[in-house]
N, C-alpha and C. Protein backbone atom coordinates (compact mmCIF):
# COMPACT_ATOMS: atom_id res chain seq x y z
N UNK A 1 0.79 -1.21 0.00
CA UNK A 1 0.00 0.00 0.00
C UNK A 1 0.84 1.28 0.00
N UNK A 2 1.84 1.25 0.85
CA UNK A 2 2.61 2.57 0.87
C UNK A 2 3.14 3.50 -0.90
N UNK A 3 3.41 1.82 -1.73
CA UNK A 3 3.32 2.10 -3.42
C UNK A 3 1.92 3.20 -3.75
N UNK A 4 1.28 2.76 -3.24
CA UNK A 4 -0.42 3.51 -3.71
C UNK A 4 -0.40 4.86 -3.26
N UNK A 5 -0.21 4.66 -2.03
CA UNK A 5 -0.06 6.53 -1.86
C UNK A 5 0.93 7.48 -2.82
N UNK A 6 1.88 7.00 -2.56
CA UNK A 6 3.34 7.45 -3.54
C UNK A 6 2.58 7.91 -4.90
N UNK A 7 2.63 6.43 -5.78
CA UNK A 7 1.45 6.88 -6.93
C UNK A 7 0.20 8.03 -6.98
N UNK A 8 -0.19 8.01 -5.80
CA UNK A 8 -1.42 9.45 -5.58
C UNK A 8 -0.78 10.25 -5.11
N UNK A 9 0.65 10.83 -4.76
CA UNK A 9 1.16 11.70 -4.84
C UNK A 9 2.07 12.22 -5.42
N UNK A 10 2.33 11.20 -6.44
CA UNK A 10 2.82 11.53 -7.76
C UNK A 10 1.71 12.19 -8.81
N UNK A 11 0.70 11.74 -8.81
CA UNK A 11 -0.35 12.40 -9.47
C UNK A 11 -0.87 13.39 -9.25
N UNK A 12 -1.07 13.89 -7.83
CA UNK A 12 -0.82 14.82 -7.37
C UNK A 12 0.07 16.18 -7.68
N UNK A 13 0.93 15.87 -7.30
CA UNK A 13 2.40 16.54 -7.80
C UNK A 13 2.47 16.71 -9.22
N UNK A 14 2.29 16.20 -9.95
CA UNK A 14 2.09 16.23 -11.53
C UNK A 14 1.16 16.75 -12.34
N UNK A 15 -0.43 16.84 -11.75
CA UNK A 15 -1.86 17.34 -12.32
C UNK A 15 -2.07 17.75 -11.37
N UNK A 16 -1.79 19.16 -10.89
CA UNK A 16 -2.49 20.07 -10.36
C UNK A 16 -3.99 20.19 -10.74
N UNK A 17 -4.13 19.64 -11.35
CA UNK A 17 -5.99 20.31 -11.95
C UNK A 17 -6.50 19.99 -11.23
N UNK A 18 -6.33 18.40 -11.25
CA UNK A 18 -6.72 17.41 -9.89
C UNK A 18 -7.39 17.75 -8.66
N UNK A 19 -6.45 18.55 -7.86
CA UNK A 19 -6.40 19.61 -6.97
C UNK A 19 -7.99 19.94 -5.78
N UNK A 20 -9.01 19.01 -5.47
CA UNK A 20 -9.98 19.30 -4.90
C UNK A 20 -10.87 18.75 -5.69
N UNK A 21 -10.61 17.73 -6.97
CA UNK A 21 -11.75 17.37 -7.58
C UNK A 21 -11.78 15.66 -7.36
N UNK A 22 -10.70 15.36 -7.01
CA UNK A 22 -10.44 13.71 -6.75
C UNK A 22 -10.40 13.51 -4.94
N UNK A 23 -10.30 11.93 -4.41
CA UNK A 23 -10.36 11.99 -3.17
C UNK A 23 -9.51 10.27 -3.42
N UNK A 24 -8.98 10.21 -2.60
CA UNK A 24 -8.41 8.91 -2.23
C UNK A 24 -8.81 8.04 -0.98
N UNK A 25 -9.67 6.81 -1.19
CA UNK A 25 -10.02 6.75 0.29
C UNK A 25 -9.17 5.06 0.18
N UNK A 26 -8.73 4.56 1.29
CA UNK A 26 -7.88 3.56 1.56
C UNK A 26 -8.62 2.98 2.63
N UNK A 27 -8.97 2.28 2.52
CA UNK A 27 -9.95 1.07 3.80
C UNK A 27 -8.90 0.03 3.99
N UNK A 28 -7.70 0.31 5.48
CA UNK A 28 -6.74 -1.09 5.34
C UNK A 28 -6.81 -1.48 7.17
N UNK A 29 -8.30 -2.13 7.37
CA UNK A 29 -8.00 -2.88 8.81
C UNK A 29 -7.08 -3.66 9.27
N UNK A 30 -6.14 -3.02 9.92
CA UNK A 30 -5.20 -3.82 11.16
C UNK A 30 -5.62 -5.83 11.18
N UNK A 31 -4.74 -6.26 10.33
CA UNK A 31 -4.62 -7.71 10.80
C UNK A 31 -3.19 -8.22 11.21
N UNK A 32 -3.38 -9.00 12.26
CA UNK A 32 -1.80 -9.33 12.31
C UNK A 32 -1.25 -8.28 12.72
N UNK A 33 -1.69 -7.32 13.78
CA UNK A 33 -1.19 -5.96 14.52
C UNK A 33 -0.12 -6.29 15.51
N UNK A 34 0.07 -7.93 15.73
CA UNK A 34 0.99 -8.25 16.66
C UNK A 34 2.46 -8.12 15.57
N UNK A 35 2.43 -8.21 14.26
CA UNK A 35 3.36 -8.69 13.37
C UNK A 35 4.35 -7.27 13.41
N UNK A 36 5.86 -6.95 13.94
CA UNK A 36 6.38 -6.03 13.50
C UNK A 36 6.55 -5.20 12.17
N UNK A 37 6.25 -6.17 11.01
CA UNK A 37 6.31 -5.87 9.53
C UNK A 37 5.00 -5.57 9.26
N UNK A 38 3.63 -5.55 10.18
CA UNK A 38 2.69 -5.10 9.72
C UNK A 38 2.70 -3.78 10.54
N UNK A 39 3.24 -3.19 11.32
CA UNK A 39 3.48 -2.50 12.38
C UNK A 39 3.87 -0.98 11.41
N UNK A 40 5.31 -1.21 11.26
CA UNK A 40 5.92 -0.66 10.62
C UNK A 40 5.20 0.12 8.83
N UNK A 41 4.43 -1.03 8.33
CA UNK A 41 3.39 -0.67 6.92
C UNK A 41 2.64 0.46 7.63
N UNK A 42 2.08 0.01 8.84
CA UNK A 42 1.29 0.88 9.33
C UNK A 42 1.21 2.40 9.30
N UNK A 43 2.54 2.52 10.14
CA UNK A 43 3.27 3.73 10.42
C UNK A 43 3.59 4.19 9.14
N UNK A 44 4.37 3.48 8.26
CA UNK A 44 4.56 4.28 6.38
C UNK A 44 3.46 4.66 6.40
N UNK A 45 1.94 3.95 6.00
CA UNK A 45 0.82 4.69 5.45
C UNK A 45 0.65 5.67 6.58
N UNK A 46 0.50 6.14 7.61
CA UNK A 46 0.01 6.99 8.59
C UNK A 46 0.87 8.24 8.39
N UNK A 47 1.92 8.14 8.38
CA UNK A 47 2.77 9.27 7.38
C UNK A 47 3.00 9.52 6.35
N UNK A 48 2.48 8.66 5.24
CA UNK A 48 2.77 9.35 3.92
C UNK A 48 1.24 10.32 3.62
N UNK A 49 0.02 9.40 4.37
CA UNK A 49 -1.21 10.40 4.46
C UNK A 49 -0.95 11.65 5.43
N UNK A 50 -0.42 11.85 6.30
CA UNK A 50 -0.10 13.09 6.95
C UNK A 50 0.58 14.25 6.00
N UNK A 51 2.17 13.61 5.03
CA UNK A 51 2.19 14.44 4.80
C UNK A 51 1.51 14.89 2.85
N UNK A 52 1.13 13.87 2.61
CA UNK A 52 0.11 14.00 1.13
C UNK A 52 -0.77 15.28 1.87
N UNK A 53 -1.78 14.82 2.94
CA UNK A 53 -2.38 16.03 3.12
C UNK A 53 -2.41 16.98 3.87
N UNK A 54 -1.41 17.26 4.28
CA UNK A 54 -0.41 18.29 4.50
C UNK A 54 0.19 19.41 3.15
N UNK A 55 0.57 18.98 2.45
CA UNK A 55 0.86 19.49 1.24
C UNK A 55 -0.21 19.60 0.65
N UNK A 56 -1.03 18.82 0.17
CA UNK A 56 -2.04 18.99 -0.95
C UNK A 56 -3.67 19.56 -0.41
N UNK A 57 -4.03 19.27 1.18
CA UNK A 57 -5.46 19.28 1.14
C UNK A 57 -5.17 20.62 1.29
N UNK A 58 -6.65 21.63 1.03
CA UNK A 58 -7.36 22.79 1.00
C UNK A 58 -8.55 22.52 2.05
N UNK A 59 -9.12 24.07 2.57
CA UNK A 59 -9.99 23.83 3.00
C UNK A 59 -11.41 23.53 2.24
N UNK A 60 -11.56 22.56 3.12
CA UNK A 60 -12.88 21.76 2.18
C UNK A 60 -12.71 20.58 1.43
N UNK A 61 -11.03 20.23 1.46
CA UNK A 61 -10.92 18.86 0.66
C UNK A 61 -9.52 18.21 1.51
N UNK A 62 -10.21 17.05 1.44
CA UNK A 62 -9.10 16.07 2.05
C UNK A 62 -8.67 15.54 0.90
N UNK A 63 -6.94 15.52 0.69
CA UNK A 63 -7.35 14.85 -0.97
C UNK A 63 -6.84 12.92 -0.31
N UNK A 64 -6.67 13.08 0.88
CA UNK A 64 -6.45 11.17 0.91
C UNK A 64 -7.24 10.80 2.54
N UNK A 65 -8.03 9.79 2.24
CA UNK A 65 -8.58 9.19 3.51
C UNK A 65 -7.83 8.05 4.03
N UNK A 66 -7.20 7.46 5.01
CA UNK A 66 -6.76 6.64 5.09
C UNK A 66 -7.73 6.03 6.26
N UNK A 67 -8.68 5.09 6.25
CA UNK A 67 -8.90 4.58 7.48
C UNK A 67 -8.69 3.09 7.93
N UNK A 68 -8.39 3.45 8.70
CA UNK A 68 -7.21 1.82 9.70
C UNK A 68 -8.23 0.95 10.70
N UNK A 69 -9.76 0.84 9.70
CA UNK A 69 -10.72 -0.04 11.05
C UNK A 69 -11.60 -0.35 10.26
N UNK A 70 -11.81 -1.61 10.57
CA UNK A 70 -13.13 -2.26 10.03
C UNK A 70 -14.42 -1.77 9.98
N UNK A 71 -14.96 -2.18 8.74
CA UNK A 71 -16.08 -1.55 8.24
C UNK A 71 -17.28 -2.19 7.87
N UNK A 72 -18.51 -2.72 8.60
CA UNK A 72 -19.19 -3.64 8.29
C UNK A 72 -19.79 -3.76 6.49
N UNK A 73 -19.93 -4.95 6.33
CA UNK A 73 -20.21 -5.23 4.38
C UNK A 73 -21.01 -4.35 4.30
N UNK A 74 -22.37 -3.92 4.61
CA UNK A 74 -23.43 -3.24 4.28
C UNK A 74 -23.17 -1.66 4.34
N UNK A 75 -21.99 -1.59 4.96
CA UNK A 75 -21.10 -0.08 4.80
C UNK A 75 -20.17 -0.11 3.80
N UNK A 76 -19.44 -0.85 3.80
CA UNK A 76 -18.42 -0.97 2.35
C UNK A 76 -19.39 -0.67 1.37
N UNK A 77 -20.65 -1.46 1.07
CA UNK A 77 -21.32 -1.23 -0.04
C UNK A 77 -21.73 -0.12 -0.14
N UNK A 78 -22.09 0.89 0.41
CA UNK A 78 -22.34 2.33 0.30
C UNK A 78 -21.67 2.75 -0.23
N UNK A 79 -20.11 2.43 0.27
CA UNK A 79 -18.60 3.20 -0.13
C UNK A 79 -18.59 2.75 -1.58
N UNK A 80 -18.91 1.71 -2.19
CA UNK A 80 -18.62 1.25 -2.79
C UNK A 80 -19.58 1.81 -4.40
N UNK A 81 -20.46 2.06 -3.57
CA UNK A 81 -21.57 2.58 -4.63
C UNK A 81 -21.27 3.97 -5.18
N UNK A 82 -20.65 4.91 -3.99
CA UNK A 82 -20.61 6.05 -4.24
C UNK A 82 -19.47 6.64 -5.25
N UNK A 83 -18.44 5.20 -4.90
CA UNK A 83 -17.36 5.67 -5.36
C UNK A 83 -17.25 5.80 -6.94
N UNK A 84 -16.46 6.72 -7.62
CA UNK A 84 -16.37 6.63 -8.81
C UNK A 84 -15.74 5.74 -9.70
N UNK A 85 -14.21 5.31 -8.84
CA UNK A 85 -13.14 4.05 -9.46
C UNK A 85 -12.86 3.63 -8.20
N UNK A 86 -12.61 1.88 -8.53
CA UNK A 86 -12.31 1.14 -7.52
C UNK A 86 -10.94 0.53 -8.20
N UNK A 87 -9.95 0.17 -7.05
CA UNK A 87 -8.82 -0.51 -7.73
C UNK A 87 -8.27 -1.81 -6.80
N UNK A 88 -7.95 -2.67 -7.15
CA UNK A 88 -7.23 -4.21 -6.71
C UNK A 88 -6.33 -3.74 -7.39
N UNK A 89 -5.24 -3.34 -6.54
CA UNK A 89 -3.94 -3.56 -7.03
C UNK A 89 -2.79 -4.72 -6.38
N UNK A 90 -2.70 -5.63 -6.82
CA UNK A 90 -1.58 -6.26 -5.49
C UNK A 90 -0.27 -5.96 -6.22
N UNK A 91 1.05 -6.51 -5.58
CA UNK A 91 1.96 -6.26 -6.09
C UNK A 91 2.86 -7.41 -6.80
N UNK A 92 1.96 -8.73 -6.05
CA UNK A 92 2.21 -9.80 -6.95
C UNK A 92 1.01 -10.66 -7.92
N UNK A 93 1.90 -11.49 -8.68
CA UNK A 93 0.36 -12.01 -8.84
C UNK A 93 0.29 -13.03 -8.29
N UNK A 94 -1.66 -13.26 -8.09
CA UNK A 94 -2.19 -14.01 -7.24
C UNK A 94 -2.33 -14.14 -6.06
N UNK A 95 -2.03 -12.33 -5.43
CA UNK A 95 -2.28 -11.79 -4.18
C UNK A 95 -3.52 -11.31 -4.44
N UNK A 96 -3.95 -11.31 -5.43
CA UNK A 96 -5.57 -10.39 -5.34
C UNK A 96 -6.94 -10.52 -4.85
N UNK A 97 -6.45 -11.67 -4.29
CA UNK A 97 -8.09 -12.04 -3.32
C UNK A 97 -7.60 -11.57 -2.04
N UNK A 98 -6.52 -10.85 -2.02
CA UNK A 98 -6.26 -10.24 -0.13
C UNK A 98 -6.01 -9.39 -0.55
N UNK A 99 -5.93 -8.10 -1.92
CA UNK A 99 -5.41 -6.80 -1.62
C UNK A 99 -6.40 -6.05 -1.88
C-alpha cells in the first residue's frame, strides 16, 4: 500500500488540476497488529497520508482518507456505490483475493 499513496502523490504533484476534484479513500483494517512488519506498513501509510495532506489538502478537501478499522459489508457497499473508481492492485500475482 505505501506504493499507492506514492502513486497518488505523484499524481498529485504532476496534475495540479486534480487539486480538490479527486479523493483517495484507503480502507486497510489492522490484521496481524501483533506482526512487526505489519506495524511498521502501518506507520509508512500513517505518514505518507499526513504528509500528502499536509501538502495537498485545501480547506474543504481532504485529498487522501486513510482509514485503519473495520467496516461492516453493508457499509463498504455504500462506499462502494458512491465511489467513482475502484482498484485491486496487489503487487504480486495471485495476491488479489487479499489486496
Amino acid at each position: 500500500m505505501p506504493e499507492r499513496f506514492l502513486a497518488y502523490e505523484a499524481l498529485l504533484e504532476n496534475y495540479p488540476q486534480h487539486h480538490g476534484k479527486i479523493r483517495y479513500t484507503q480502507i486497510a483494517p489492522t490484521s496481524r497488529g501483533d506482526v512487526q512488519a505489519y506495524q511498521d506498513i502501518r506507520h509508512q501509510l500513517e505518514n505518507a497520508a499526513g504528509r500528502i495532506n499536509g501538502r495537498y489538502g485545501q480547506l474543504g478537501w481532504t485529498p487522501l482518507y486513510y482509514l485503519n478499522q473495520h467496516f461492516e459489508r453493508k457499509l463498504l457497499m455504500k462506499i462502494f456505490r458512491y465511489s467513482d473508481v475502484g482498484l485491486v492492485t496487489p503487487l504480486r500475482d495471485g495476491m488479489n483475493l487479499v489486496a
